[in-house]
Protein backbone atom coordinates (compact mmCIF):
# COMPACT_ATOMS: atom_id res chain seq x y z
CA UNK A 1 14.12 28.84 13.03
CA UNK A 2 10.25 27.97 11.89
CA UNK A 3 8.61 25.41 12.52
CA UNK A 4 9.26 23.54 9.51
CA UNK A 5 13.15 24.27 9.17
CA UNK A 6 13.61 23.08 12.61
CA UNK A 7 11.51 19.53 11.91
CA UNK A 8 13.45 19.38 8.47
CA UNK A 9 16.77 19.67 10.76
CA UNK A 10 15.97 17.28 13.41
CA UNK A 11 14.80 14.72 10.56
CA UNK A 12 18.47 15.00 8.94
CA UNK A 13 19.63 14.91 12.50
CA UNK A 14 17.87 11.01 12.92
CA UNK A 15 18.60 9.71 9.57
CA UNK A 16 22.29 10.70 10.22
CA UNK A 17 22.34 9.31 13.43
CA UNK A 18 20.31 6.63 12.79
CA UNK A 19 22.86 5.44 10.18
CA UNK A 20 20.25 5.60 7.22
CA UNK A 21 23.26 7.30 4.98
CA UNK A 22 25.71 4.35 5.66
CA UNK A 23 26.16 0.70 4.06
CA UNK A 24 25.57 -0.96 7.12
CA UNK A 25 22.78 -1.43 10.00
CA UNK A 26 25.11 -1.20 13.03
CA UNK A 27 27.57 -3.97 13.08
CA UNK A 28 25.37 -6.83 11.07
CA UNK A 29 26.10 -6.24 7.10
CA UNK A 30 22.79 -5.22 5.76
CA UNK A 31 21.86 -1.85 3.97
CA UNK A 32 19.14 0.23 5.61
CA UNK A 33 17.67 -1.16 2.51
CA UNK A 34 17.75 -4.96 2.90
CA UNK A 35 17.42 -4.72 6.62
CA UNK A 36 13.82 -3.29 5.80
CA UNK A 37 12.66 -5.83 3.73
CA UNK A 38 13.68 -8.33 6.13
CA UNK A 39 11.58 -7.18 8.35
CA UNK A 40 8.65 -6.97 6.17
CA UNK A 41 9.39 -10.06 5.03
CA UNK A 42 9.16 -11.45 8.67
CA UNK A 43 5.41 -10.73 8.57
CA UNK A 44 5.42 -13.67 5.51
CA UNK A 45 6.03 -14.09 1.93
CA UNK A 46 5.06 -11.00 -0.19
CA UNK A 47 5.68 -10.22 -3.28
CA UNK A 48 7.82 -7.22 -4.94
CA UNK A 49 5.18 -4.77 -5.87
CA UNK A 50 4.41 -5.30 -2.02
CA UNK A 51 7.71 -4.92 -0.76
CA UNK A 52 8.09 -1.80 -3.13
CA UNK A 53 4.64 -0.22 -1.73
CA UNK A 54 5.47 -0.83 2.25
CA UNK A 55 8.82 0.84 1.77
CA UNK A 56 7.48 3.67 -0.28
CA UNK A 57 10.64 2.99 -3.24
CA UNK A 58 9.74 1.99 -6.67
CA UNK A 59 10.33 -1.30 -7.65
CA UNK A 60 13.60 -1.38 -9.03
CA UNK A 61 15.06 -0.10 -5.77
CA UNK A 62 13.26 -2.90 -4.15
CA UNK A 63 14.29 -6.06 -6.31
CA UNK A 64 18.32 -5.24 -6.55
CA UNK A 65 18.40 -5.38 -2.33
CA UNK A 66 16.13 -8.63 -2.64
CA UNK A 67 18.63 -10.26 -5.46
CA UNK A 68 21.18 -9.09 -3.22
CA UNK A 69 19.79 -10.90 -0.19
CA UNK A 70 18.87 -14.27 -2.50
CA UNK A 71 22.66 -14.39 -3.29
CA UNK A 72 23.07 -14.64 0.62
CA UNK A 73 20.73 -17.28 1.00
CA UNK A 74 18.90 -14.70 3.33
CA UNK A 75 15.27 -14.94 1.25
CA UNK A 76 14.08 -17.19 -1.47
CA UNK A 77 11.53 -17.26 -4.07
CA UNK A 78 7.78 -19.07 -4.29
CA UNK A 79 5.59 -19.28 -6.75
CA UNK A 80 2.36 -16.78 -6.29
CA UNK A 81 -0.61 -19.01 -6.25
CA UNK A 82 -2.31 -15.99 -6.93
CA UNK A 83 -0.28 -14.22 -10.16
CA UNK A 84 2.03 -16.71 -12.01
CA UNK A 85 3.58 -14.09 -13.74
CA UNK A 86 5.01 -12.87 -10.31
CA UNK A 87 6.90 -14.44 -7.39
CA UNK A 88 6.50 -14.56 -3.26
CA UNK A 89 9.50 -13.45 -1.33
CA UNK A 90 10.77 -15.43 1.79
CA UNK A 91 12.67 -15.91 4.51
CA UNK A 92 15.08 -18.48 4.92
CA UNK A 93 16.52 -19.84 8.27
CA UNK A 94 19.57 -17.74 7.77
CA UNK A 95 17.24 -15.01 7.52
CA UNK A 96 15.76 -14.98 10.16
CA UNK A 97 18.86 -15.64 11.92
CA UNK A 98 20.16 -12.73 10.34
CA UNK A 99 17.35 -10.71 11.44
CA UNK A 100 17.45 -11.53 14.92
CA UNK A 101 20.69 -10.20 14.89
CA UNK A 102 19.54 -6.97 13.89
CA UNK A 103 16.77 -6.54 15.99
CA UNK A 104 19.24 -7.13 19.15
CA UNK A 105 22.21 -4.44 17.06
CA UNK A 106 18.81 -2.28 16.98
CA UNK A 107 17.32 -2.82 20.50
CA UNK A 108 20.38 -2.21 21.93
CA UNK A 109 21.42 1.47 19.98
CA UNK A 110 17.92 2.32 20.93
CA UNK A 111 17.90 1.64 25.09
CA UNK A 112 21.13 3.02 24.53
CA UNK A 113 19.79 6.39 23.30
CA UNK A 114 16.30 6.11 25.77
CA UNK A 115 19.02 6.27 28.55
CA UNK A 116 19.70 9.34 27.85
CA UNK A 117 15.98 10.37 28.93
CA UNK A 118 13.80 10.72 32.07
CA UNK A 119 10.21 7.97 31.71
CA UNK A 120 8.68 11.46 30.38
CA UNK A 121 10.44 12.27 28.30
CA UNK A 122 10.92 8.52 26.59
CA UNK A 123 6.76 8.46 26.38
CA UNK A 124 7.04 12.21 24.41
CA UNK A 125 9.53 11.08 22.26
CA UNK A 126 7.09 7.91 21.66
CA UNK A 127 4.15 9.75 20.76
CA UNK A 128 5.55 12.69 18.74
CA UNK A 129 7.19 10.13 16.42
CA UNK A 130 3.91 8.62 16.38
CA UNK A 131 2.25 11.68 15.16
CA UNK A 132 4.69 12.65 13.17
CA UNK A 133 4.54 8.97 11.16
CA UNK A 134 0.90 9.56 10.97
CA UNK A 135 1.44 13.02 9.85
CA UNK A 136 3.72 11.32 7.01
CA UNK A 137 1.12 8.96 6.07
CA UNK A 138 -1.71 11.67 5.80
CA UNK A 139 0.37 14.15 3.93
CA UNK A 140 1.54 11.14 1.21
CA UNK A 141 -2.34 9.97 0.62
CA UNK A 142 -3.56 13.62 0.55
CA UNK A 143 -0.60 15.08 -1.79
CA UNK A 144 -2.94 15.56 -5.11
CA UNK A 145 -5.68 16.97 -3.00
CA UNK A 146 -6.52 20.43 -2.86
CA UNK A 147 -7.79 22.97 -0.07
CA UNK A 148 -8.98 26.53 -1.98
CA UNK A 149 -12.03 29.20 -0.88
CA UNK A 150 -15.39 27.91 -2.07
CA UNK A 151 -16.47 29.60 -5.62
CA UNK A 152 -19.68 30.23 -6.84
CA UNK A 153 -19.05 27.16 -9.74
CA UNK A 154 -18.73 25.16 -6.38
CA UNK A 155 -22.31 25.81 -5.25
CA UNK A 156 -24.54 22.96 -6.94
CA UNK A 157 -21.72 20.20 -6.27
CA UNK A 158 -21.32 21.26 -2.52
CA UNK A 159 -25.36 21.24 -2.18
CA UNK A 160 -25.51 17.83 -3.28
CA UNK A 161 -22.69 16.38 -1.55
CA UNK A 162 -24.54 17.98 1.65
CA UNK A 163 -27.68 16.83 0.49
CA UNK A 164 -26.08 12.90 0.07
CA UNK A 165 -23.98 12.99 2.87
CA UNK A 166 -27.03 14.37 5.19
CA UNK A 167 -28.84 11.52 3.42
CA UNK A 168 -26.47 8.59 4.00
CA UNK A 169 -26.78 9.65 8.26
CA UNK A 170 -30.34 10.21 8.03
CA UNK A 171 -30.23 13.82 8.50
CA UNK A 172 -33.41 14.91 6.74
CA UNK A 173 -34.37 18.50 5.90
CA UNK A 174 -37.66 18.15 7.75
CA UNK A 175 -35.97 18.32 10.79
CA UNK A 176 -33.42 21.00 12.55
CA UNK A 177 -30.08 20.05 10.62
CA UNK A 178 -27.90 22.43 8.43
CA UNK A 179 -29.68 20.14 4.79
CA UNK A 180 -32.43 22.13 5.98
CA UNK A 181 -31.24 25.78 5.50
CA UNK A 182 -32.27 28.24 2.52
CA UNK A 183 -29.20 29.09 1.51
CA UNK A 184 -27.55 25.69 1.01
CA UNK A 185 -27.69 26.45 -2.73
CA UNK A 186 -25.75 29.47 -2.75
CA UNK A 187 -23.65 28.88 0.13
CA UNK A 188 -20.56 31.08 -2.06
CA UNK A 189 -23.10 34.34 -1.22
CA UNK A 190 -23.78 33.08 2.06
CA UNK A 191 -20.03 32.97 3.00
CA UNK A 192 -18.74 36.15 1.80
CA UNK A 193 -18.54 38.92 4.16
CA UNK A 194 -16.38 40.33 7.33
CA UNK A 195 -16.00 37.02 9.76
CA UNK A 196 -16.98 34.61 7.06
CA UNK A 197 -14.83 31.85 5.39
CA UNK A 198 -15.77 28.49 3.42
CA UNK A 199 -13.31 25.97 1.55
CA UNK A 200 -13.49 22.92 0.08
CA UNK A 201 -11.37 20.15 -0.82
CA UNK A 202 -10.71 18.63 -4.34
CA UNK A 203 -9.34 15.85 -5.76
CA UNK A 204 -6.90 15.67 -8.89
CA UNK A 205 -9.85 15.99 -11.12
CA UNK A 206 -11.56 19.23 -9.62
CA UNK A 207 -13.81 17.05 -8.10
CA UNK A 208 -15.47 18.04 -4.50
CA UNK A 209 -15.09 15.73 -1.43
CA UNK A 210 -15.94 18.29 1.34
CA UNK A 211 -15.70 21.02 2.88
CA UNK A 212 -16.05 23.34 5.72
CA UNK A 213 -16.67 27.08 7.02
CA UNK A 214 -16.54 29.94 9.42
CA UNK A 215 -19.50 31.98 10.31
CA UNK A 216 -19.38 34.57 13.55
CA UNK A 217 -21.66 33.76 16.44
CA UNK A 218 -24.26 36.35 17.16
CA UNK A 219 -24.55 36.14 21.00
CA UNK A 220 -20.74 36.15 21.35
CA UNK A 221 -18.65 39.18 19.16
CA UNK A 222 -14.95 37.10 19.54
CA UNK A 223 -16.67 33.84 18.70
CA UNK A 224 -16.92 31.73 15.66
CA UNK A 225 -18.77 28.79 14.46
CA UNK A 226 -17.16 25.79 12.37
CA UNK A 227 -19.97 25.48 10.29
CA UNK A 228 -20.97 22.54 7.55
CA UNK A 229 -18.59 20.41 7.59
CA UNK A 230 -19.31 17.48 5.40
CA UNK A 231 -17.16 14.32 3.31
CA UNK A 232 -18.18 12.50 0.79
CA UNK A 233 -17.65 9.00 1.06
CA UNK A 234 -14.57 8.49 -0.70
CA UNK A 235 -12.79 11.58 1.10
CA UNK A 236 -12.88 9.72 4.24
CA UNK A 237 -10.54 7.67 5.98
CA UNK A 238 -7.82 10.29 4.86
CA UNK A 239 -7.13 12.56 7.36
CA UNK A 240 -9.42 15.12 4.85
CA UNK A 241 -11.80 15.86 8.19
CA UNK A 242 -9.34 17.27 10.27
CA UNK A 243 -7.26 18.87 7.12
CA UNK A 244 -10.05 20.87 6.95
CA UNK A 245 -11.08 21.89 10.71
CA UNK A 246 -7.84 22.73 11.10
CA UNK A 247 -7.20 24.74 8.30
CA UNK A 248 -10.61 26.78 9.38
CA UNK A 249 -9.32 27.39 12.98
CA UNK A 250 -6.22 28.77 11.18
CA UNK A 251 -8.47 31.53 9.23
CA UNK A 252 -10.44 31.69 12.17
CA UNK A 253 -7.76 32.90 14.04
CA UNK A 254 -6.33 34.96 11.65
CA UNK A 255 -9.84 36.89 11.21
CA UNK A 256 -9.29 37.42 15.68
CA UNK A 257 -11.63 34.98 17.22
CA UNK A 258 -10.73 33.86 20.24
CA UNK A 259 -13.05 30.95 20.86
CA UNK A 260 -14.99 28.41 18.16
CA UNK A 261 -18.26 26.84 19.14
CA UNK A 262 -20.31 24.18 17.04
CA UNK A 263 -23.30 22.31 16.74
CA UNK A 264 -23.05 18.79 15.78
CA UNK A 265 -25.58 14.78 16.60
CA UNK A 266 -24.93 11.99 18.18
CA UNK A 267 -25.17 10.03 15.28
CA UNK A 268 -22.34 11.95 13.30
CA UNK A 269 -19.57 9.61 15.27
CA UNK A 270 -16.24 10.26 12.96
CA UNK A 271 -17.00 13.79 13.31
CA UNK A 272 -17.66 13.75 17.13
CA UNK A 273 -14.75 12.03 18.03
CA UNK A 274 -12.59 14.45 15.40
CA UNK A 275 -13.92 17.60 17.35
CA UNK A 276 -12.84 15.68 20.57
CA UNK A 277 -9.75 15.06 19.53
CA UNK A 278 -9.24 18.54 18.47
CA UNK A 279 -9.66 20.19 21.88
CA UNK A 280 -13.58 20.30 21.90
CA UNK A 281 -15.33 20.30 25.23
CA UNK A 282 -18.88 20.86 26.17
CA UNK A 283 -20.41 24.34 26.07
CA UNK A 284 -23.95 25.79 26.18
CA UNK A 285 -25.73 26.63 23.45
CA UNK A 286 -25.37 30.29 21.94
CA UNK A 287 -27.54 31.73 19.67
CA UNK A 288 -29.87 30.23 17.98
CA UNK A 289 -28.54 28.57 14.69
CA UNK A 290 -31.79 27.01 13.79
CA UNK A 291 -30.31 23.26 13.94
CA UNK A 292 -32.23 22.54 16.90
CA UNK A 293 -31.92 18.54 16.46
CA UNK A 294 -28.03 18.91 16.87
CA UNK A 295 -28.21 18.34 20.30
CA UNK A 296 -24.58 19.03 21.11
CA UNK A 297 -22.88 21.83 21.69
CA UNK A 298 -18.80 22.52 21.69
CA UNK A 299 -16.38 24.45 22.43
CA UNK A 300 -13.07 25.34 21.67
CA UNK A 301 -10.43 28.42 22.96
CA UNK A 302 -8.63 29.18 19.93
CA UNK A 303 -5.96 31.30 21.93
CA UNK A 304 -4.83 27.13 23.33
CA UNK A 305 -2.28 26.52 20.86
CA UNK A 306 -2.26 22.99 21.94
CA UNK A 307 -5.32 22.08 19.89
């Protein structure tokens, strides 16, 4: 079974036994439903097009569980101080009474199931439902964005996101950065070729928010280097940054490197701590790229499937 049959399988496996397909939460008489906007609601009042939002269900599917739970005397209604065309969402005293009660149903079903495993194991089923949440999360606010090969039409947006990006970190082209290079207007030509890759990222529109490529390393024949990689403003804080590296160490691979090796600055922080946290470690310098301000140098075995 692949990789994603097999998460697709254990997922049906937790909502089943997580009672997500049944009326009830346990023994206490809430839907899956209602016992999630009680708990959002236990943050403070909020309104529906909130409530519909943090529980990723449109509004309708939202406001018949809430109507529901005002008939119980379980939430009530304000007036938005804010919108008077729209209401706040409470909780009463029975409702948080009520969800206290679910909270100790819930508590218990889950040390009940973390008996089952060793301190180890309980911290790797922590963080891989961690990941996997943020995975989620990523994958929702990235779903009308678009990885493809860079095309020639690509060339004069790409240069001048580079250019602005370079710009905004005070990268200048006087200096030994990758703004600096000749062929940063026809980086399409540049790219093609045995070893080679670049792609960029686009949003709904066809617009460009970054990219990143693959060039091979002339001191080392098995070696690659993750090459230009750049976001525009308003492609970051998505996940689009490591999207993208990974999807180059993919084709890297698949072209039979066996190690990747960058140049990078100091003052390029998102991006230094993404190249961390993807299994880069200090190397020395090979070749010479030209970039001669970038002042770090990394390193990463692509045959360690753990990055």
């Amino acid at each position: 079974m692949d990789q994603i049959s097999a998460l697709r399988s254990h997922s049906r496996t937790l909502v089943r036994e997580l009672g997500m397909l049944d009326q009830h939460c346990g023994r206490v008489d809430l839907s899956p439903v209602q016992a999630h906007l009680l708990i959002e609601l236990d943050k403070g009042p909020l309104n529906i097009n909130q409530l519909a939002e943090r529980l990723r269900v449109d509004k309708s599917n939202a406001s018949r569980p809430l109507a529901r739970l005002a008939k119980l005397g379980l939430v009530d209604y304000l007036d938005n101080p804010d919108d008077g065309r729209s209401k706040l969402v409470r909780l009463t005293s029975p409702g948080r009474q009520k969800l206290a009660a679910l909270h100790r149903e819930m508590n218990d079903y889950v040390a009940r199931a973390l008996a089952q495993l060793s301190p180890r194991e309980q911290d790797i089923v922590s963080q891989g439902l961690a990941l996997y949440g943020r995975a989620l999360t990523r994958s929702r606010q990235q779903q009308n964005l678009l990885i493809t090969p860079l095309q020639a039409e690509h060339n004069a947006a790409l240069a001048a996101l580079i250019r602005a990006v370079s710009a905004e970190y005070g990268l200048t082209a006087d200096r030994g950065f990758s703004v600096a290079d000749p062929q940063l207007d026809n980086l399409f030509d540049f790219y093609q070729g045995k070893g080679k890759g670049y792609w960029v990222v686009k949003d709904e529109e066809g617009r460009l928010l970054g990219g990143t490529g693959i060039g091979p390393v002339a001191a080392s024949a098995d070696t690659c280097e993750l090459q230009k990689m750049y976001l525009a403003a308003n492609g970051r804080g998505l996940g689009l940054g490591k999207r993208l590296a990974l999807h180059a160490l993919t084709r890297a691979r698949e072209m039979g490197y066996r190690r990747c090796y960058l140049e990078t600055t100091a003052c390029l922080g998102e991006a230094l701590a993404l190249y961390r946290g993807l299994g880069f470690r200090p190397c020395p310098r090979l070749g010479n790229s030209g970039h001669h301000d970038c002042e770090i140098t990394l390193g990463l075995e692509l045959t360690d499937t753990a990055g």
